[in-house]
Protein backbone atom coordinates (compact mmCIF):
# COMPACT_ATOMS: atom_id res chain seq x y z
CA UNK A 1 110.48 99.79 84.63
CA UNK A 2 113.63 98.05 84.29
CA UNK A 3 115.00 95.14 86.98
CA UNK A 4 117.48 97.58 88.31
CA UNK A 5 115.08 100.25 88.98
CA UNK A 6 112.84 98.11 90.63
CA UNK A 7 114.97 96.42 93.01
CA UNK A 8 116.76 99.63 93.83
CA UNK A 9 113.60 101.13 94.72
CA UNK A 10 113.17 98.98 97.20
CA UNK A 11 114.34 100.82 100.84
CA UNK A 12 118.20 99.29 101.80
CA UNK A 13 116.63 97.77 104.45
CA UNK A 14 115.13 95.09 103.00
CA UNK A 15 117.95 94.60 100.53
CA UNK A 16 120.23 94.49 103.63
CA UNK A 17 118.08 91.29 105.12
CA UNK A 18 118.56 89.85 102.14
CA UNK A 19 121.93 89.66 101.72
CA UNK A 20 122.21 88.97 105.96
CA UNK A 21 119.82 85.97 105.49
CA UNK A 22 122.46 84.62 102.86
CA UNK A 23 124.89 84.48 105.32
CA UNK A 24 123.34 80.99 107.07
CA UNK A 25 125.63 77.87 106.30
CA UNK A 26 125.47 73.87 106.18
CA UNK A 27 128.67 71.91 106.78
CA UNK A 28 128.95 69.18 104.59
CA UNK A 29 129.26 65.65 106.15
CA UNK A 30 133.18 64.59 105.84
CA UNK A 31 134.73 64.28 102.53
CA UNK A 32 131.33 64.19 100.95
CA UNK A 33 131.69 64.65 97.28
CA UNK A 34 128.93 66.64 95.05
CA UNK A 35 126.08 64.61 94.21
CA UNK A 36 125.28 63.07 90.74
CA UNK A 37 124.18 66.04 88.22
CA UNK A 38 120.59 66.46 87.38
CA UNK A 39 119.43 66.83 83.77
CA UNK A 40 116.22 67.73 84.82
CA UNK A 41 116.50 69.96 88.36
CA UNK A 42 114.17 72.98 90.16
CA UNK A 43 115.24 75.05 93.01
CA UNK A 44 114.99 78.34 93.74
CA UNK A 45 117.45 81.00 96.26
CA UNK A 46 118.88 84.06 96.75
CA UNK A 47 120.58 86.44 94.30
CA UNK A 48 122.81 89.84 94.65
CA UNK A 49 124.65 91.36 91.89
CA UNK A 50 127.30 94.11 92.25
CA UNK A 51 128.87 95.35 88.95
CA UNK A 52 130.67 99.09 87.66
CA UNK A 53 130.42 99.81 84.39
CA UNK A 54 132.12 103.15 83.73
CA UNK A 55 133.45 103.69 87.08
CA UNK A 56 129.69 103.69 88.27
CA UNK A 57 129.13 101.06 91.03
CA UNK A 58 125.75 99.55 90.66
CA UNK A 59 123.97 96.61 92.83
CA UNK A 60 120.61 93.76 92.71
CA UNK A 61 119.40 92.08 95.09
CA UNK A 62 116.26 89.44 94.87
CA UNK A 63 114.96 85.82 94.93
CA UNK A 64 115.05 83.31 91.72
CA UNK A 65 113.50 80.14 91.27
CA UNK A 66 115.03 77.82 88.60
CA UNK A 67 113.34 74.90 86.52
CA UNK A 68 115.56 73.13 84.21
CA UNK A 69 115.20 69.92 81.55
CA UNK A 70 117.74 68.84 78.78
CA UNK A 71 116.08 71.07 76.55
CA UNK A 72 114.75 74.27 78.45
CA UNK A 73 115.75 76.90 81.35
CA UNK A 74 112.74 78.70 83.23
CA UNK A 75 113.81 81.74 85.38
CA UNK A 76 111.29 83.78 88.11
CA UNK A 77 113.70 87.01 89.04
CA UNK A 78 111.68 88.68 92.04
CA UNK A 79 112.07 91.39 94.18
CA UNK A 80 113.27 90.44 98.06
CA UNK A 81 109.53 90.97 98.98
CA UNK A 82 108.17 88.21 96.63
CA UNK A 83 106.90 90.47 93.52
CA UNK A 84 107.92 88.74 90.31
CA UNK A 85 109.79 90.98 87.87
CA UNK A 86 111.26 89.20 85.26
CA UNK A 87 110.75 85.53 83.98
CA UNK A 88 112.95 84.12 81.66
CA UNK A 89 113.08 81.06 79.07
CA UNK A 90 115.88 79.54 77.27
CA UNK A 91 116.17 76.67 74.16
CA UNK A 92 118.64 75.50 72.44
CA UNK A 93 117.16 78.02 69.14
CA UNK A 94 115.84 81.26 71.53
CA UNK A 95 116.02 83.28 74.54
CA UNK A 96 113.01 85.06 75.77
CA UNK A 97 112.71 87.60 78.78
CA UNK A 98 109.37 88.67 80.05
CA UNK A 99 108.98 91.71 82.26
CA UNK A 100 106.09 92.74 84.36
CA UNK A 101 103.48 95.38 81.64
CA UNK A 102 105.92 94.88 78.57
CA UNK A 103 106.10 92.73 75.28
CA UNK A 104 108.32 89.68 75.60
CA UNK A 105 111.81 90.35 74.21
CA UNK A 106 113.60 87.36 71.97
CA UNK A 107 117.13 87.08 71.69
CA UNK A 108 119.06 84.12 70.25
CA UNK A 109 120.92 83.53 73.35
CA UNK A 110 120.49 84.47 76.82
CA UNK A 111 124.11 86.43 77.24
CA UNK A 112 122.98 89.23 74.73
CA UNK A 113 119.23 89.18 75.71
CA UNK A 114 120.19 89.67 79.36
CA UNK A 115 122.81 92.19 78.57
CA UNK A 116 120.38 94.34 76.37
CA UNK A 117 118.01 94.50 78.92
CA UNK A 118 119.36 93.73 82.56
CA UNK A 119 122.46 95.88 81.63
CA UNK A 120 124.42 92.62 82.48
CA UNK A 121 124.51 89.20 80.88
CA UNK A 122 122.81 86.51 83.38
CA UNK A 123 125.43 83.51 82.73
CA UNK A 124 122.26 80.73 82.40
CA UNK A 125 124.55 78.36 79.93
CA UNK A 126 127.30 78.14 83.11
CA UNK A 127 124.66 78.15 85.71
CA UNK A 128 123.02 74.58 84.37
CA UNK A 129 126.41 73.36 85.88
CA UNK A 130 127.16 75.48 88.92
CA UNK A 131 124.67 75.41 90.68
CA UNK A 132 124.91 71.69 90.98
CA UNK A 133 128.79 71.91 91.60
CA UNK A 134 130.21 71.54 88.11
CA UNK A 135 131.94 73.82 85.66
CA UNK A 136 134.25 73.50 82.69
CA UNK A 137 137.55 74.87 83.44
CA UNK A 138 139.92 77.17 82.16
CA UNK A 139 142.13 74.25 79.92
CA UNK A 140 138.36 72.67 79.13
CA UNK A 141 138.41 69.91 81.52
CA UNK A 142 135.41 68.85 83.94
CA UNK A 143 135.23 70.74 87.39
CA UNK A 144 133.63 68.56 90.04
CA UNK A 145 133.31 71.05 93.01
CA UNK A 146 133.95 69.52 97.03
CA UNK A 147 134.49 71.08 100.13
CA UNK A 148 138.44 70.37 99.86
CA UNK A 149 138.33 71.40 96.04
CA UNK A 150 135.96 74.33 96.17
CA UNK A 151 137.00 77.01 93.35
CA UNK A 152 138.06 76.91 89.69
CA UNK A 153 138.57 79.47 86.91
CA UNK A 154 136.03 78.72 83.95
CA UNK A 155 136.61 78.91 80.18
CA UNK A 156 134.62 81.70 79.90
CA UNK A 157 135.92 83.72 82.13
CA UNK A 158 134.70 83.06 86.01
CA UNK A 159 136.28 82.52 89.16
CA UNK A 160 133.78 80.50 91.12
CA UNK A 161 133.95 79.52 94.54
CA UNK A 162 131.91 77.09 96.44
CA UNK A 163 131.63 78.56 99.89
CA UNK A 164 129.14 76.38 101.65
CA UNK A 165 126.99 73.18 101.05
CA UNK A 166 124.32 71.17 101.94
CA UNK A 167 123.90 67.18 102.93
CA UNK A 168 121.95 65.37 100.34
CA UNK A 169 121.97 61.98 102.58
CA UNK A 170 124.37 60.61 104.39
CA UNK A 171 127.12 60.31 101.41
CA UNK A 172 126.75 63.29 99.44
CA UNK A 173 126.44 67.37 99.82
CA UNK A 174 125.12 70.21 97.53
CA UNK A 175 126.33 73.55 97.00
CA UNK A 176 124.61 76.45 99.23
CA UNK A 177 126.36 79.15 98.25
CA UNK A 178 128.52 79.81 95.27
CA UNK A 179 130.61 83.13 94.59
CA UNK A 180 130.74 84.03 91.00
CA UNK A 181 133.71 86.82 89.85
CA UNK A 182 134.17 87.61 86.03
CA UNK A 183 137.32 88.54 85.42
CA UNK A 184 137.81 90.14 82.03
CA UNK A 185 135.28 90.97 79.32
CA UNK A 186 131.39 91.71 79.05
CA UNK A 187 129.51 94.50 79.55
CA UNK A 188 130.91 95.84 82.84
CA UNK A 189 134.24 96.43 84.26
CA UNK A 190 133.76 94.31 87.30
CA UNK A 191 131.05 91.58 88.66
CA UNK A 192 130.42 89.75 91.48
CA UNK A 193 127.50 87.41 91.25
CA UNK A 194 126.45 86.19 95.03
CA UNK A 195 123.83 82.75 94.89
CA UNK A 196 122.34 80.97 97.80
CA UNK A 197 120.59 78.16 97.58
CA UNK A 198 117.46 77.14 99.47
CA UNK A 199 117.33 73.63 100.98
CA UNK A 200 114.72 71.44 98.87
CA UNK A 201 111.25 71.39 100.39
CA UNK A 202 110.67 68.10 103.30
């Protein structure tokens, strides 16, 4: 069974806890700027998708945890309830996606693996940088996300906005929730890509 049939199996209830729960916010201490990136990071969140792809709304909901070194990404999709449905892996040579009962599927990068299977492509090459507050922008220059400089238009195609953040000390934040929009291309007319971010374990 595919991710989108399993998550939209699930009754709207839970889905709509989900996406409440996202809702919580940290402000930032003062002027904090992002902290340092992270070659080597984990964390895991929340996740809600909402695309159309021939005038036919669809939506995905669900947790993630994320593991990432200079030379690998390891993805845990799960349902809102905690089942795991998908885990993915990405190298600099191959993608691979695993689902729950089925042969792992190869792909030679994650955009095309994703898209063949999820029915959208999971931007993991961007995320390595958002999710810590950085991007490259439209004219290929570094993006260094803040509360006072919070969105930014990426070369490939994504208008991100950093909508909330958490302290990391006393002199520096991290982002909570980021709002992903692509704007032209892909598989689907339209996507919206919602992430929160858990706070790191005490």
């Amino acid at each position: 069974m595919s991710i989108r049939r399993l998550l939209s199996s699930l009754p709207s209830a839970l889905l709509c806890g989900a996406l409440l729960s996202s809702c919580a916010t940290l402000a930032p201490p003062s002027g904090a700027p992002v902290a340092a990136y992270r070659a080597t990071l984990e964390l895991s969140g929340r996740l809600s998708v909402n695309y159309s792809r021939d005038g036919k709304a669809e939506s995905l909901s669900g947790k993630f945890n994320w593991t990432q070194t200079p030379q690998r990404v390891d993805v845990s999709l799960a349902s809102p309830l905690g089942q795991i449905i998908a885990a993915i892996s990405v190298t600099p040579r191959q993608a691979t996606l695993t689902q729950a009962g089925k042969a792992p599927r190869t792909a030679d990068d994650i955009d095309s693996l994703s898209a063949q299977t999820l029915g959208w492509a999971l931007p993991v090459s961007g995320l390595r940088d958002w999710l810590q507050g950085y991007a490259t922008a439209a004219d290929g220059s570094r993006f260094v996300a803040s509360p006072a400089h919070d969105s930014v238009t990426t070369r490939d195609g994504w208008r991100l906005r950093y909508v909330s953040w958490q302290e990391e000390g006393a002199a520096a934040s991290r982002p909570k929730r980021i709002d992903a929009e692509r704007l032209a291309g892909g598989q689907v007319d339209e996507m919206a890509i919602r992430i929160v971010i858990d706070e790191p374990a005490s």
